[in-house]
N, C-alpha and C. Protein backbone atom coordinates (compact mmCIF):
# COMPACT_ATOMS: atom_id res chain seq x y z
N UNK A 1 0.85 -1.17 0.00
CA UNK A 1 0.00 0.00 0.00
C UNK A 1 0.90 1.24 0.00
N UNK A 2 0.36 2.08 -0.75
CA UNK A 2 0.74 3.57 -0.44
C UNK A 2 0.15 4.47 0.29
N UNK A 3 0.58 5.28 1.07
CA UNK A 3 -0.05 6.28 1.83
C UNK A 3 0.55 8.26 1.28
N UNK A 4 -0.60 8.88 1.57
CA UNK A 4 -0.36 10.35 1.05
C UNK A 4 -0.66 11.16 1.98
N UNK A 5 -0.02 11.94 2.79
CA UNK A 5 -0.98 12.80 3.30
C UNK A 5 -2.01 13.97 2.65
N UNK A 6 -2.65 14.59 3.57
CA UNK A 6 -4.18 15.05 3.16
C UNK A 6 -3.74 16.32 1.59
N UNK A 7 -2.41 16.75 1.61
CA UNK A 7 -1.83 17.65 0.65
C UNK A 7 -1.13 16.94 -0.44
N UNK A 8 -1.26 15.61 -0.36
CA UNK A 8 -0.74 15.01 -1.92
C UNK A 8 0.66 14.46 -1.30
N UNK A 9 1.66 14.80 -0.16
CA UNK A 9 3.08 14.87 0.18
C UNK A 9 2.97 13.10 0.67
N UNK A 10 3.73 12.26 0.08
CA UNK A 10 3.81 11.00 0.41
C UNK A 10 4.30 10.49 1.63
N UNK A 11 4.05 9.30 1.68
CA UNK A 11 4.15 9.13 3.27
C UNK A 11 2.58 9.13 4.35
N UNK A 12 2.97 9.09 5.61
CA UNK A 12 2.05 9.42 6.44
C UNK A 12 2.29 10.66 7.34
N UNK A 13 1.24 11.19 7.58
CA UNK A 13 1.61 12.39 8.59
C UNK A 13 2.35 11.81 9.85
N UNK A 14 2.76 13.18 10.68
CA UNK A 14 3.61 12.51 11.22
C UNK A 14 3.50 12.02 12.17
N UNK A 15 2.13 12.14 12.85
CA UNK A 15 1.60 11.43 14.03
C UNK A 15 0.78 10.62 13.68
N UNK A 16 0.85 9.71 13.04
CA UNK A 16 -0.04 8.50 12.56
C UNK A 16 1.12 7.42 11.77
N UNK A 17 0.15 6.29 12.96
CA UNK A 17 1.39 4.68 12.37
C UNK A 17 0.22 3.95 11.67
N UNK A 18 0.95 3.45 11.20
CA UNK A 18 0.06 2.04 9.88
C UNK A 18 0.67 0.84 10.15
N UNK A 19 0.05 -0.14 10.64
CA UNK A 19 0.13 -1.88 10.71
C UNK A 19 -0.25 -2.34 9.50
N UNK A 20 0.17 -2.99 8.98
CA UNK A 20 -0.37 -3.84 7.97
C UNK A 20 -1.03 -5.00 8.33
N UNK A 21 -1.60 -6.04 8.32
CA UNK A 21 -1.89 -7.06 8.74
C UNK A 21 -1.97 -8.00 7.96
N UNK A 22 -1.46 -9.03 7.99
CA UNK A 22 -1.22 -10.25 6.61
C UNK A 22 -2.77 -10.71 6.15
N UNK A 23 -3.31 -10.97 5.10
CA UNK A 23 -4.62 -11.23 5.22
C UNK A 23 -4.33 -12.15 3.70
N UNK A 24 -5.28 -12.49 3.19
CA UNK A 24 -5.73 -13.32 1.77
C UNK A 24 -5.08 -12.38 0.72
N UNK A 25 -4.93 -12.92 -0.12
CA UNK A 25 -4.51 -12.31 -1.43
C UNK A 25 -5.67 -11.03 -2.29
N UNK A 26 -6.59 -11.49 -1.96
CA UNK A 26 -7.57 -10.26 -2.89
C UNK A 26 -8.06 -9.13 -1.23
N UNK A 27 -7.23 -9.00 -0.13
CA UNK A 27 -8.08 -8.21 1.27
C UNK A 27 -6.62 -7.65 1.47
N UNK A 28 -6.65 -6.49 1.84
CA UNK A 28 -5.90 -5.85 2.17
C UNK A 28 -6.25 -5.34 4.02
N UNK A 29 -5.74 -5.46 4.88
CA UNK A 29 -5.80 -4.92 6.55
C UNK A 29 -4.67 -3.64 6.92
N UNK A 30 -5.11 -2.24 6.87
CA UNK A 30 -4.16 -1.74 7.81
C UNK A 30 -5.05 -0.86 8.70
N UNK A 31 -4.61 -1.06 9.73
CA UNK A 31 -4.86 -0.53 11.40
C UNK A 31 -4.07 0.61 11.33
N UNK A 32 -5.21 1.75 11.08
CA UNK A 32 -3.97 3.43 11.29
C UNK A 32 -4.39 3.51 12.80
N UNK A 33 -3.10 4.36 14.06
CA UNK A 33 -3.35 4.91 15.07
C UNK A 33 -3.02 6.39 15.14
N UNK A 34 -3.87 7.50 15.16
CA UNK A 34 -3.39 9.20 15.50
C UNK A 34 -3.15 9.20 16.81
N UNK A 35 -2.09 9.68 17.15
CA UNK A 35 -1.71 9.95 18.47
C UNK A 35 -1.87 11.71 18.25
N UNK A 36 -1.95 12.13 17.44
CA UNK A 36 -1.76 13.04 18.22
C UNK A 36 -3.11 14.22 18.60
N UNK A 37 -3.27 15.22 18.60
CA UNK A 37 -4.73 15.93 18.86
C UNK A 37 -5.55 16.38 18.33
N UNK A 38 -5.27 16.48 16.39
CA UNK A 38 -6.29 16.88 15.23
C UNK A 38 -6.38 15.80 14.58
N UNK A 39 -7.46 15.88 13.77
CA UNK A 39 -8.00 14.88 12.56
C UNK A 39 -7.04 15.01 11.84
N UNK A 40 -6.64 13.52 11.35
CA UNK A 40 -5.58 13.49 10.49
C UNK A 40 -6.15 12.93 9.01
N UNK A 41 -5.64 13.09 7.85
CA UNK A 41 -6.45 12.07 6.47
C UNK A 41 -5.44 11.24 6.11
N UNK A 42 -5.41 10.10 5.58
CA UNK A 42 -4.94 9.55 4.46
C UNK A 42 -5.46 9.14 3.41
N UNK A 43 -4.65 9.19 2.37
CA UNK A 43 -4.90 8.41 1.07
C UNK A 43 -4.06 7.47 1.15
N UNK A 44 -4.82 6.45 0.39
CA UNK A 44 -4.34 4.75 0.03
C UNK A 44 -4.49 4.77 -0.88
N UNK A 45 -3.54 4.32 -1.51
CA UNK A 45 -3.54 3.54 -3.02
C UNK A 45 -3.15 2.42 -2.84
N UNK A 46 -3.63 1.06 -3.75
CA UNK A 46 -2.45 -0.21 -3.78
C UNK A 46 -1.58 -0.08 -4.70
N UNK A 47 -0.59 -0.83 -4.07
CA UNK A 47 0.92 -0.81 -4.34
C UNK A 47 1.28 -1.39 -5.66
N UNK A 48 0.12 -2.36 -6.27
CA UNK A 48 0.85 -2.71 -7.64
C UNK A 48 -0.30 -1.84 -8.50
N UNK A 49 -0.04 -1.15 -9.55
CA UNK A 49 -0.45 -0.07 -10.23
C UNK A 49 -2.08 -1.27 -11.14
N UNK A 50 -2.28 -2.79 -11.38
CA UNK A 50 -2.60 -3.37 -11.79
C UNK A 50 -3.96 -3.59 -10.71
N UNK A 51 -3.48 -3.31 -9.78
CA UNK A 51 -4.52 -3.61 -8.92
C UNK A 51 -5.53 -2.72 -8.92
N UNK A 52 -7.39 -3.53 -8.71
CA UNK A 52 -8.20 -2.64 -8.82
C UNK A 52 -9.30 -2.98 -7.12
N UNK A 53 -9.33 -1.92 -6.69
CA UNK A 53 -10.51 -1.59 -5.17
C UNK A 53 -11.74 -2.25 -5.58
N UNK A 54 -12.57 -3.49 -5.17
CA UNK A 54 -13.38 -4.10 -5.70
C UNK A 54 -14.37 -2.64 -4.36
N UNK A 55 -14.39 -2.97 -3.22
CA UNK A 55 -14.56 -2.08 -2.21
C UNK A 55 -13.32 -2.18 -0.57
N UNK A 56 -14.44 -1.00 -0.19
CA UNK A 56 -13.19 -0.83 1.22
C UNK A 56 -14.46 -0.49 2.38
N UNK A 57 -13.87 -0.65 3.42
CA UNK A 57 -14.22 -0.11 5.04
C UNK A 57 -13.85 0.14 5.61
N UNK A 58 -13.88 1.28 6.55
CA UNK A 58 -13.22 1.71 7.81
C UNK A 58 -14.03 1.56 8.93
N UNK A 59 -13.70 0.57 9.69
CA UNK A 59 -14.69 0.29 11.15
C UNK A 59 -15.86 -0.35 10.71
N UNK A 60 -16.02 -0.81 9.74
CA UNK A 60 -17.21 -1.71 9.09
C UNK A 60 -18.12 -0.55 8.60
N UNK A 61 -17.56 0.95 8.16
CA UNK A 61 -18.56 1.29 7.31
C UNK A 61 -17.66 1.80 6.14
N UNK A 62 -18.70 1.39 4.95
CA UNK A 62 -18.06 1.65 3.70
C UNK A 62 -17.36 3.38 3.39
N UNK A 63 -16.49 2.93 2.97
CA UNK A 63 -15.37 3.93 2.35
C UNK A 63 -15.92 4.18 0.40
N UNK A 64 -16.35 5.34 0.08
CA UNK A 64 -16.77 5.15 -1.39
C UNK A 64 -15.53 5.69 -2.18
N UNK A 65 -14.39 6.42 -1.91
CA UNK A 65 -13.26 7.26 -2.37
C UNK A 65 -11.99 6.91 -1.60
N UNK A 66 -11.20 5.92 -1.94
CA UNK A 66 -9.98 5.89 -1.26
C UNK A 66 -9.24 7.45 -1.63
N UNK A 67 -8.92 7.66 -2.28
CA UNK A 67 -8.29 8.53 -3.04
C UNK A 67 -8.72 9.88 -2.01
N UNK A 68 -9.49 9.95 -2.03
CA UNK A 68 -9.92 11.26 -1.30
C UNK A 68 -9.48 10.95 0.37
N UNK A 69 -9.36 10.23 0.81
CA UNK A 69 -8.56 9.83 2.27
C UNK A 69 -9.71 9.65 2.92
N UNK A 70 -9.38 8.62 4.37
CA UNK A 70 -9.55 8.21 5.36
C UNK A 70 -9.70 9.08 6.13
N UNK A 71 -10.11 9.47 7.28
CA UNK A 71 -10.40 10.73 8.15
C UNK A 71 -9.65 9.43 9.65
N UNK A 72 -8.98 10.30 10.34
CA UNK A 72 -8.71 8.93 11.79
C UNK A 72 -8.85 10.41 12.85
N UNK A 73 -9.27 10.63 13.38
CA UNK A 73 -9.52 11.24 14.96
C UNK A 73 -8.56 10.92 15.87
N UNK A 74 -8.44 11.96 16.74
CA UNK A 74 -7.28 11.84 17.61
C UNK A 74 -7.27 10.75 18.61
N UNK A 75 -6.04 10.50 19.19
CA UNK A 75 -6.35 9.37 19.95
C UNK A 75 -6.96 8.34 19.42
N UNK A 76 -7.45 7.69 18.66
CA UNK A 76 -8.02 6.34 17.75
C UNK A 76 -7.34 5.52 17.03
N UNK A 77 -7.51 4.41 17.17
CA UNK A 77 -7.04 2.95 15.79
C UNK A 77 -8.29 2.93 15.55
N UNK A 78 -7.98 2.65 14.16
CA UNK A 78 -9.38 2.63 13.13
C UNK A 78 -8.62 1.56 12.47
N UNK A 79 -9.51 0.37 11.89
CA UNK A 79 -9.58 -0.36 10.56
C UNK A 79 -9.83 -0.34 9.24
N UNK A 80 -9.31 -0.55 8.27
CA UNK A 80 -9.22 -0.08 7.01
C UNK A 80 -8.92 -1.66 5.99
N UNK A 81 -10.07 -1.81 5.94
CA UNK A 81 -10.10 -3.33 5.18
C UNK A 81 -10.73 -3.12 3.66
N UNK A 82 -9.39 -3.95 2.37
CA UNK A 82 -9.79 -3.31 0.97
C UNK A 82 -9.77 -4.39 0.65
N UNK A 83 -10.77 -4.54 -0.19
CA UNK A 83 -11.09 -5.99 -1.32
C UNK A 83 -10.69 -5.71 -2.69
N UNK A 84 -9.67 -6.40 -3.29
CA UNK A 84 -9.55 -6.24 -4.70
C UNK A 84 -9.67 -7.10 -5.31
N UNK A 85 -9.78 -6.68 -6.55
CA UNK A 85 -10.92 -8.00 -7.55
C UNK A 85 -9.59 -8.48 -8.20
């Protein structure tokens, strides 16, 4: 996976970690945590340019725009689970 912060600048901001979590071949798992005290965004992309977002969720509710980022709240781990076809 790739990550962007909310201005396009690659990477993750700088108070937010990403777990990956090993999962099936077509599911993608990463667990973001904000430590620090504002809403933070990311964008995800997958990592092989071939790959296509069948769908996604964060906390079991649907995500319709990876691209447009993830929203994570301070203090929170959130889940971020992507299905590709």
């Amino acid at each position: 996976m790739r990550y962007h912060q909310a201005d396009g600048r690659p990477g993750l901001p700088k108070d937010v970690a990403a777990l990956y979590l090993p999962g099936s071949e077509k599911e993608r798992i990463i667990k973001f945590y904000n430590r620090g005290e504002k809403e933070e965004i990311v964008r995800v992309t997958p990592d092989n340019t071939r790959a296509v977002v069948a769908s996604a969720d964060l906390d079991n509710y649907p995500v319709s725009v990876l691209s447009e980022g993830v929203r994570i709240l301070p203090g929170r781990v959130v889940e971020l689970r992507i299905r590709m076809l």
